[in-house]
N, C-alpha and C. Protein backbone atom coordinates (compact mmCIF):
# COMPACT_ATOMS: atom_id res chain seq x y z
N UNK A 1 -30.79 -50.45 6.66
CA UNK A 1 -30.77 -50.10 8.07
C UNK A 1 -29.40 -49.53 8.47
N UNK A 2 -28.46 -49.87 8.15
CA UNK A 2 -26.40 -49.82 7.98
C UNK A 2 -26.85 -48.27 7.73
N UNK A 3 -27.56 -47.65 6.50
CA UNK A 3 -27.18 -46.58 5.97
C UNK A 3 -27.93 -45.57 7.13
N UNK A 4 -28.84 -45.93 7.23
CA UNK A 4 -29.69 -45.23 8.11
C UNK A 4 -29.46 -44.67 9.15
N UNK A 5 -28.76 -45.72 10.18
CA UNK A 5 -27.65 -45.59 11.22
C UNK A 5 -26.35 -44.79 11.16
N UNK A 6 -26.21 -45.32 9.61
CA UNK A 6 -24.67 -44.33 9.22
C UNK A 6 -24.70 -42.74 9.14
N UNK A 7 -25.87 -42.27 8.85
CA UNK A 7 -26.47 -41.35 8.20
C UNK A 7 -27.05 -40.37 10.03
N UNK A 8 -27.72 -41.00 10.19
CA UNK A 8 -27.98 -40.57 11.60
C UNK A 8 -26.70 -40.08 12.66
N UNK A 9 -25.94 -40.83 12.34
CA UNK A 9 -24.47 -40.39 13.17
C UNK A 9 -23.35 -39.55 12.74
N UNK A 10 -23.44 -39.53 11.85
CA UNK A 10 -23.11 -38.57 10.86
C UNK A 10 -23.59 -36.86 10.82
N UNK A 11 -25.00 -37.04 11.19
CA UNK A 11 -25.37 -35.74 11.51
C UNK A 11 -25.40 -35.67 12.93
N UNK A 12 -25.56 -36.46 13.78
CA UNK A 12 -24.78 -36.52 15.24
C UNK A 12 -23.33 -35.81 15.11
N UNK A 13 -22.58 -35.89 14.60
CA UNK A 13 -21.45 -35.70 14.74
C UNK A 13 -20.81 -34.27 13.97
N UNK A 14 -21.84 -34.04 13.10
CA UNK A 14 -21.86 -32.82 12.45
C UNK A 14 -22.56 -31.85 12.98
N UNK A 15 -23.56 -31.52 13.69
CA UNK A 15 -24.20 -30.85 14.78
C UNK A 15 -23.54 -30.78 15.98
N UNK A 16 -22.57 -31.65 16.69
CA UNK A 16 -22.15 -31.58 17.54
C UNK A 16 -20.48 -31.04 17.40
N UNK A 17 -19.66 -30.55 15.90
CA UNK A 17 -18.86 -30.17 15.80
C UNK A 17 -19.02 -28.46 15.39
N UNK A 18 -20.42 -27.95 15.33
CA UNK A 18 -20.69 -26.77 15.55
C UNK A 18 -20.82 -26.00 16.45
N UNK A 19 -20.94 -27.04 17.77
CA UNK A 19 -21.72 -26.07 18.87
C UNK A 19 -19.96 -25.23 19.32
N UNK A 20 -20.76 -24.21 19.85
CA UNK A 20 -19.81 -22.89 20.13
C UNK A 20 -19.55 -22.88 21.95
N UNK A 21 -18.94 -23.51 22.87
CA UNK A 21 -18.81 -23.51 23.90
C UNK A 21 -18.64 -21.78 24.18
N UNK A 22 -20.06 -21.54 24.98
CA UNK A 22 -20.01 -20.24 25.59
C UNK A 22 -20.56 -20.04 26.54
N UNK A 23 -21.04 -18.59 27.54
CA UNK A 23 -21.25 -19.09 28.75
C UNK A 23 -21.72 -17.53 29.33
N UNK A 24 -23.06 -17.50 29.93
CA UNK A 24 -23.64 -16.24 30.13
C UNK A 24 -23.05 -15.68 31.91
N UNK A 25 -22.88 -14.50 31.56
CA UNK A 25 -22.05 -13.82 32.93
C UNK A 25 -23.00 -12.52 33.28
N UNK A 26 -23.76 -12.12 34.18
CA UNK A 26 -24.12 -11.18 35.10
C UNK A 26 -23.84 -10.44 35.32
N UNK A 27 -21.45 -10.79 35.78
CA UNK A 27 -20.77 -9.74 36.70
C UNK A 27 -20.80 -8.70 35.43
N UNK A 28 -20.95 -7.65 35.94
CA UNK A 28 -20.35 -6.41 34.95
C UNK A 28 -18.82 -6.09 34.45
N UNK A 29 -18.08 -6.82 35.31
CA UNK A 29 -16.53 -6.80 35.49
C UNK A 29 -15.91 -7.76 34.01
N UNK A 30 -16.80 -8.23 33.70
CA UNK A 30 -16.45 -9.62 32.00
C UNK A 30 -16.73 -8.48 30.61
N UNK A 31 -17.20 -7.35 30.89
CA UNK A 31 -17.31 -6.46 29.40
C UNK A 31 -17.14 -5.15 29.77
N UNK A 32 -16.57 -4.62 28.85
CA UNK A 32 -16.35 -3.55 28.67
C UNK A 32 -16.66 -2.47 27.85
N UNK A 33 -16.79 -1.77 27.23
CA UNK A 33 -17.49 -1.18 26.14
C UNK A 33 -16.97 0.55 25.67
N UNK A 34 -16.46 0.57 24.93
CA UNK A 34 -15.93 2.08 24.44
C UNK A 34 -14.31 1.33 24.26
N UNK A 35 -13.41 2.35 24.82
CA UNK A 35 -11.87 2.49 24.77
C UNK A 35 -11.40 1.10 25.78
N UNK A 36 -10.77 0.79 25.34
CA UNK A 36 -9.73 -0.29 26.00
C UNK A 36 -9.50 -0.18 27.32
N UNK A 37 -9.96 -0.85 28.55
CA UNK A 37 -9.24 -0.64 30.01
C UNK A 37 -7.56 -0.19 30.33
N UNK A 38 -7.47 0.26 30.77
CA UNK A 38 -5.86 0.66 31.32
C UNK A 38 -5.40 -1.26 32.24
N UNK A 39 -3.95 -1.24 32.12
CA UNK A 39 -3.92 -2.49 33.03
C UNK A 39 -3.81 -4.00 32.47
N UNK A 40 -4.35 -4.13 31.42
CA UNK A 40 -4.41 -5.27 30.54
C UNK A 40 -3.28 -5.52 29.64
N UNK A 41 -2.73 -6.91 29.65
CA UNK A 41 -3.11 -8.24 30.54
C UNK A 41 -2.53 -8.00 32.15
N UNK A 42 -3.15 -8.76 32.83
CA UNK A 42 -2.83 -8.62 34.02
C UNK A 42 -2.60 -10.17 34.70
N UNK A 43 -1.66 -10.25 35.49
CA UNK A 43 -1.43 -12.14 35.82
C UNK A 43 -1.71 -11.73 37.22
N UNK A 44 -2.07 -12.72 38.26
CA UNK A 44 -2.09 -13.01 39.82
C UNK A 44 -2.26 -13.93 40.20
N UNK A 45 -1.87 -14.28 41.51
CA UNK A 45 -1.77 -15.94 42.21
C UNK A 45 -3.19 -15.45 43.25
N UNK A 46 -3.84 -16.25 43.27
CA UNK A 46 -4.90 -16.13 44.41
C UNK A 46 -5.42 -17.97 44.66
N UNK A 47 -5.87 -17.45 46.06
CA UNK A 47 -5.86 -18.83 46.92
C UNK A 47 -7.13 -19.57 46.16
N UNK A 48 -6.97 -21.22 45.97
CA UNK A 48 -7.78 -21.99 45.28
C UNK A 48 -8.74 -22.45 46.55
N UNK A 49 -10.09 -22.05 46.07
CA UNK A 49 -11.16 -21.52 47.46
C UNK A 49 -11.34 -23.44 47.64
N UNK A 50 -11.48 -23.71 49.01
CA UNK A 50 -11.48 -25.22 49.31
C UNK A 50 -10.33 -25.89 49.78
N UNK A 51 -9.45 -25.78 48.98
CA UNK A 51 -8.25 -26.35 48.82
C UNK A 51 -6.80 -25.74 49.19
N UNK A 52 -6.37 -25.39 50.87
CA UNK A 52 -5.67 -24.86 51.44
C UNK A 52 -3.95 -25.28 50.58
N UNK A 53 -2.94 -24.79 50.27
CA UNK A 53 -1.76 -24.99 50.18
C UNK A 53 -1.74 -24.68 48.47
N UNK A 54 -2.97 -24.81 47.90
CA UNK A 54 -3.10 -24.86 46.05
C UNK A 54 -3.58 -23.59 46.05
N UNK A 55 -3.32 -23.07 44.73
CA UNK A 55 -3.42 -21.63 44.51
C UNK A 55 -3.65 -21.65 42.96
N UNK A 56 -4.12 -20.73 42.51
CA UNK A 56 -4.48 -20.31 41.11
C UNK A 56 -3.35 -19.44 40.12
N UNK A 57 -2.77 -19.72 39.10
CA UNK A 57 -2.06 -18.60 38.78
C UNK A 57 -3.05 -18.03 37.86
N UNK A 58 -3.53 -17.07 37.71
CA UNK A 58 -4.79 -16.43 37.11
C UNK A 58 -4.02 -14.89 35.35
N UNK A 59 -4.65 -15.30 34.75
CA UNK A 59 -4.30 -14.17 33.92
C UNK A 59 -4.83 -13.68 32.59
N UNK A 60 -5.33 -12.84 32.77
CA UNK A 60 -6.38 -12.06 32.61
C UNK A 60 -6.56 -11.20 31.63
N UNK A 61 -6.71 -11.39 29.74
CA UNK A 61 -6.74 -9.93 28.77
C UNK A 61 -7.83 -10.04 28.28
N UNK A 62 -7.88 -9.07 27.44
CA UNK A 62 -8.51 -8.62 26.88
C UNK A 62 -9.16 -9.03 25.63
N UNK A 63 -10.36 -8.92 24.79
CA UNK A 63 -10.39 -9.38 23.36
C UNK A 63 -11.13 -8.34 22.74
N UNK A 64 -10.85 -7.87 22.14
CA UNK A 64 -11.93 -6.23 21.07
C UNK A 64 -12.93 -7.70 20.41
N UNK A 65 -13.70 -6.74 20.43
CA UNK A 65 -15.29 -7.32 19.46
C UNK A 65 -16.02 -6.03 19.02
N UNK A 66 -17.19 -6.27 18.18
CA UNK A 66 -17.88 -5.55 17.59
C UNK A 66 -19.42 -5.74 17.78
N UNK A 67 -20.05 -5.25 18.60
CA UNK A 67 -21.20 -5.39 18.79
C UNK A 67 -22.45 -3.95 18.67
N UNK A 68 -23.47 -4.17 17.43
CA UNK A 68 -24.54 -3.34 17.10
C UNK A 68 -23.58 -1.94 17.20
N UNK A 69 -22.57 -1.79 16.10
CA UNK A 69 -21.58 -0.46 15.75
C UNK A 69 -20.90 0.01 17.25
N UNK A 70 -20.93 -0.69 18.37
CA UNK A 70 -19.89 -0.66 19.40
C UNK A 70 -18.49 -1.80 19.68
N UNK A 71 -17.62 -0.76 19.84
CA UNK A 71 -16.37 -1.87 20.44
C UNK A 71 -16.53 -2.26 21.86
N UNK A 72 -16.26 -3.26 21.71
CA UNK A 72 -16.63 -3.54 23.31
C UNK A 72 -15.81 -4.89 23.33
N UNK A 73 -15.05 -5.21 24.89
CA UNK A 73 -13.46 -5.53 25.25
C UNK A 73 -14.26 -6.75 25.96
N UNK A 74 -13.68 -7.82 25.22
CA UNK A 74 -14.21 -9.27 26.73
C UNK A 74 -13.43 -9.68 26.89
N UNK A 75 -13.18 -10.13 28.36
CA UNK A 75 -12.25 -10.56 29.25
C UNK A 75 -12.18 -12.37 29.34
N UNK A 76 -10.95 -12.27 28.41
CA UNK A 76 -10.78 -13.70 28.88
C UNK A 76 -9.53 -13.87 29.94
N UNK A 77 -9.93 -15.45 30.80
CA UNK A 77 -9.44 -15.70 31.45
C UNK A 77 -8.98 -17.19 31.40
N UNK A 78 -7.04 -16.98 31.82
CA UNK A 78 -6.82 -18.31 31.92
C UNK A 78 -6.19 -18.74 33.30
N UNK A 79 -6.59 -19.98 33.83
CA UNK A 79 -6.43 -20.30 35.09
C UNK A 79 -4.89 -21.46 35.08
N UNK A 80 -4.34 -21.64 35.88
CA UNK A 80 -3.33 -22.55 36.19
C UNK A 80 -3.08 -23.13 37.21
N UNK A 81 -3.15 -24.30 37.82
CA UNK A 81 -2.92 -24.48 39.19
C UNK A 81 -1.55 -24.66 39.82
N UNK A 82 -1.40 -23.92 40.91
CA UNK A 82 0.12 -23.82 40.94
C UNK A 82 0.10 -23.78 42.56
N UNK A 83 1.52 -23.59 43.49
CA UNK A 83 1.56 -24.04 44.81
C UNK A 83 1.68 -22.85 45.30
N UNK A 84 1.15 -22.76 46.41
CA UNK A 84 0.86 -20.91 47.02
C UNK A 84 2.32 -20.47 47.23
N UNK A 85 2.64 -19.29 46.79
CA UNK A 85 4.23 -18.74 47.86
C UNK A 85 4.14 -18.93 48.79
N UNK A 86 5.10 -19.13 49.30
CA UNK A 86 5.67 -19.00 50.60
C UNK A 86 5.42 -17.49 51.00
């Protein structure tokens, strides 16, 4: 029963060190496709929606991929929380 259990969690834990955290997007503004955007990387502070005085430091490149013999550019993004300027 020990092994059984052992064995079971084991592939619990091996199935669950595969999964690929990813995440389906709509906006058209997350891909790109052909030549590289002009502009990239790009950083900005914008207001943290809810939460008056907190702000986002936001910043924003690029990643080349290869999809069905096209290059095509996805936009990653990293967020930071930071205190609005003055």
């Amino acid at each position: 029963m020990k092994f059984i259990l052992a064995v079971l969690i084991a592939f619990t834990a091996a199935g669950c060190a595969t999964h690929k955290e990813t995440f389906t997007s709509t906006n058209p503004n997350e891909l790109f496709i052909g030549k590289k955007p002009d502009g990239y990387p790009k950083t900005y502070i914008e207001p943290y929606p809810g939460y008056p005085g907190f702000c986002l430091d936001v910043k924003e490149t690029l990643r080349e991929d290869h999809f069905k013999g096209q290059t095509i550019w996805l936009k990653d993004k990293y967020l930071r929380s930071v205190d609005c300027p003055q």
